[in-house]
Protein backbone atom coordinates (compact mmCIF):
# COMPACT_ATOMS: atom_id res chain seq x y z
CA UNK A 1 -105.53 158.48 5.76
CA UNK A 2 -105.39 162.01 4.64
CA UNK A 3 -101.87 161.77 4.25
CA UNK A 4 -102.18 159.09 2.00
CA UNK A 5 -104.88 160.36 -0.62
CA UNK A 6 -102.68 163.79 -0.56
CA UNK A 7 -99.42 161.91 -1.23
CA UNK A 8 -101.64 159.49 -4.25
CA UNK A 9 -102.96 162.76 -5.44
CA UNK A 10 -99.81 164.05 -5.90
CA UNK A 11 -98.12 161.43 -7.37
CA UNK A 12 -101.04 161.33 -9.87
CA UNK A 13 -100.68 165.19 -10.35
CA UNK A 14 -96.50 164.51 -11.12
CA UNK A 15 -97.52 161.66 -13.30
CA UNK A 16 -99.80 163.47 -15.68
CA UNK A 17 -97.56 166.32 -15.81
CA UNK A 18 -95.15 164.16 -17.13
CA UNK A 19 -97.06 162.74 -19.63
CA UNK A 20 -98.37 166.19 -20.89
CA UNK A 21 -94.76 167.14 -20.51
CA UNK A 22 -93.96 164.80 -23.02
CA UNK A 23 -96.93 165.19 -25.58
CA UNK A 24 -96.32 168.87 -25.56
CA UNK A 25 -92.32 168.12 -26.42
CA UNK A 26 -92.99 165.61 -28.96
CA UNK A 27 -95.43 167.78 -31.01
CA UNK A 28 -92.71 170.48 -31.17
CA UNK A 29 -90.39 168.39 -32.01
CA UNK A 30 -92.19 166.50 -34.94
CA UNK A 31 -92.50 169.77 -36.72
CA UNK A 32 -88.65 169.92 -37.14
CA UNK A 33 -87.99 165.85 -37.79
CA UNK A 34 -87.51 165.69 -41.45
CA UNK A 35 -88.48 162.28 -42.37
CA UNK A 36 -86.86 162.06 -45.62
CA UNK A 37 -83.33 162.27 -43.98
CA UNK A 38 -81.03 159.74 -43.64
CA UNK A 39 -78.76 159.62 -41.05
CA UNK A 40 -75.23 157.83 -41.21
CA UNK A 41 -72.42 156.66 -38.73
CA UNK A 42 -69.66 154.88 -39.55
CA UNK A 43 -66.91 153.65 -36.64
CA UNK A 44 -64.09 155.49 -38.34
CA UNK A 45 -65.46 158.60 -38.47
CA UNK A 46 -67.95 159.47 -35.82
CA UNK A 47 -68.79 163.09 -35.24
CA UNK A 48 -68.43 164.56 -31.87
CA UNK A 49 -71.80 165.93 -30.42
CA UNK A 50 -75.04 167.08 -32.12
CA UNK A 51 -75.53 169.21 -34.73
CA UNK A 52 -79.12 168.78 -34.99
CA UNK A 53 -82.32 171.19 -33.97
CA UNK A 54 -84.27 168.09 -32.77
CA UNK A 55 -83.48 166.28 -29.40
CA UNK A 56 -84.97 163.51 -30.24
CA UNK A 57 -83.06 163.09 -32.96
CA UNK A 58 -80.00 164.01 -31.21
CA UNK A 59 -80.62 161.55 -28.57
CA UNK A 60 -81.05 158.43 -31.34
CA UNK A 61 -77.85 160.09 -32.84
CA UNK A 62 -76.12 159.13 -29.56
CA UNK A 63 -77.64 155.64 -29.27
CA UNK A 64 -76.37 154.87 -32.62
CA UNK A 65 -73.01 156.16 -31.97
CA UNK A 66 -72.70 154.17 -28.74
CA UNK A 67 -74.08 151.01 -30.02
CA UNK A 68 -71.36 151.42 -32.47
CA UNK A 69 -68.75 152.19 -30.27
CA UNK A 70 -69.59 152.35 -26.69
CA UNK A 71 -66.10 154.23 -25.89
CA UNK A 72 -66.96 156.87 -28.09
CA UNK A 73 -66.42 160.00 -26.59
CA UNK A 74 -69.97 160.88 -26.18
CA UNK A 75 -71.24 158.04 -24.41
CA UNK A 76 -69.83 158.03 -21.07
CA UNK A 77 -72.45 161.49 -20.32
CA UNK A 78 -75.13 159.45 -22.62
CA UNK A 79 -75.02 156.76 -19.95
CA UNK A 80 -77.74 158.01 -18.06
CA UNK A 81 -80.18 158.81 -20.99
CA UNK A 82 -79.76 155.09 -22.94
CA UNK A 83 -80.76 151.50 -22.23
CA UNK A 84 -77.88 149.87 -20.20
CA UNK A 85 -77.56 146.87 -22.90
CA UNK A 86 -76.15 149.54 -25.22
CA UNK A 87 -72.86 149.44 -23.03
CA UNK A 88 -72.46 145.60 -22.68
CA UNK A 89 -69.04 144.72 -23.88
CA UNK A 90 -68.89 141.42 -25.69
CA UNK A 91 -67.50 140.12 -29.12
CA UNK A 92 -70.19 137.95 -29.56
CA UNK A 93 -72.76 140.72 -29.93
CA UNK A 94 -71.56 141.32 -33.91
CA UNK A 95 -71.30 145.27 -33.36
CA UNK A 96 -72.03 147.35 -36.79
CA UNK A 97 -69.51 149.30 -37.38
CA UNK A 98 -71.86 151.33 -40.16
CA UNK A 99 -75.35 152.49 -39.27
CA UNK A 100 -77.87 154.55 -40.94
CA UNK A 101 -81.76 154.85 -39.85
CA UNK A 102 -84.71 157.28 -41.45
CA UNK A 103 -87.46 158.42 -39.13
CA UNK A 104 -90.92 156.95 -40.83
CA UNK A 105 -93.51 157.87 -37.61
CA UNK A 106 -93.55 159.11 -34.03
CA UNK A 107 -96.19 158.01 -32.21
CA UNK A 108 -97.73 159.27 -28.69
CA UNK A 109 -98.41 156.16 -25.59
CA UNK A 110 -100.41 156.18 -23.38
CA UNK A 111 -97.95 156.00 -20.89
CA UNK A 112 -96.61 159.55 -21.87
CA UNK A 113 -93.73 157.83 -23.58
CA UNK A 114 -92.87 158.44 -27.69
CA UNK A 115 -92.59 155.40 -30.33
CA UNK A 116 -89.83 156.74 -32.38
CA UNK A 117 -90.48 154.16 -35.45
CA UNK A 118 -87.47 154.04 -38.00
CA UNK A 119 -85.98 152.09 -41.14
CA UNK A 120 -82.73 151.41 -40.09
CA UNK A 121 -79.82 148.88 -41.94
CA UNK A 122 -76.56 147.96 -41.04
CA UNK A 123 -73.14 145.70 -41.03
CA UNK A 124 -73.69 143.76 -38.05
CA UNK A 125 -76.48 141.96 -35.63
CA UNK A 126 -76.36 143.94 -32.11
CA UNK A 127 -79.27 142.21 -30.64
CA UNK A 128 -80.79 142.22 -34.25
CA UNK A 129 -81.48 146.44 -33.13
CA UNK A 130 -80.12 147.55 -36.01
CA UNK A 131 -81.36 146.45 -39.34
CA UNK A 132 -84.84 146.82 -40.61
CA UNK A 133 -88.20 148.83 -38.34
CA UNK A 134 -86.40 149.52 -35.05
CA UNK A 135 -88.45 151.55 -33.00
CA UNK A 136 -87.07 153.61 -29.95
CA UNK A 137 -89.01 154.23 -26.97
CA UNK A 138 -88.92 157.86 -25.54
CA UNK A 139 -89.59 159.53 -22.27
CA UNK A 140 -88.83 163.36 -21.39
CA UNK A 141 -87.23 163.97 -18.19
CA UNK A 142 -85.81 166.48 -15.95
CA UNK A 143 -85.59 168.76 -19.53
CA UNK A 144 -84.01 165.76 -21.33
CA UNK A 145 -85.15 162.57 -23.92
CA UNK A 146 -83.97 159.71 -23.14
CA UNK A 147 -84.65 156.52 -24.42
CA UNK A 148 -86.02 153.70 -22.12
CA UNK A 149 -86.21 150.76 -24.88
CA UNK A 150 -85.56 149.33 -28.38
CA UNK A 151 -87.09 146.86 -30.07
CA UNK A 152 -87.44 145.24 -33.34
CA UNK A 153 -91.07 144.95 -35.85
CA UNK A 154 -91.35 143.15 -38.83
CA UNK A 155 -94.34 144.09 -41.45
């Protein structure tokens, strides 16, 4: 029995380390988002790496770059820090092959995750992930973001 409330108490312990982890990383980083940039990708001429101070954005710089071409160089070490849906090969998914997105909000969980909340418009469907409020779900780990989910809002 001891055993087990050290082992819960540790896991608890890990957990909200995470989460402060994460809190802490996010208020840095919202200091350096600019949120009147736009960012743009098009499939002929996507940049190699990141030349950006903020992870975060860095990390939804990937994203975009894989969802437009998931054989883009970058991807195949981005695997492990994206949803796996962005990598789904299929015609029928309507790729964009042009995609730009503005940062409007970040907002803390309670789960120790980030709502990255953007305006985002482009050529294709993709899941319908990449026109209008697409928001990207954040976590920090092991010194990295990496995001966990996308979805769609309408207002």
């Amino acid at each position: 029995m001891k055993k087990f409330i050290l082992c819960t108490f540790l896991l608890a312990l890990t957990a909200c380390s995470k989460s402060v982890d994460s809190s802490a990383k996010m208020q840095n980083e919202s200091a350096s988002i600019d949120k009147e940039t736009i960012f743009s990708f098009s499939a002929d001429s996507l940049p190699l790496g990141c030349d950006n101070s903020s992870e975060i954005i860095c990390t939804i710089n990937t994203a975009v770059k894989c969802i437009i071409n998931p054989e883009f160089a970058d991807c195949a070490a981005a695997q492990k820090y994206l949803p796996s849906f962005v990598f789904i090969r299929d015609e029928s998914l309507q790729r964009p092959t042009f995609q730009s997105y503005q940062i409007y909000n970040l907002t803390p969980r309670n789960d120790g995750t980030i709502e990255v909340h953007t305006k985002s418009s482009c050529d294709g469907n993709w899941f319908g992930l990449c026109n209008g409020n697409i928001i990207y779900v954040m976590q920090y780990i092991d010194s990295h973001w990496l995001i966990s989910d996308m979805y769609a809002i309408e207002f």
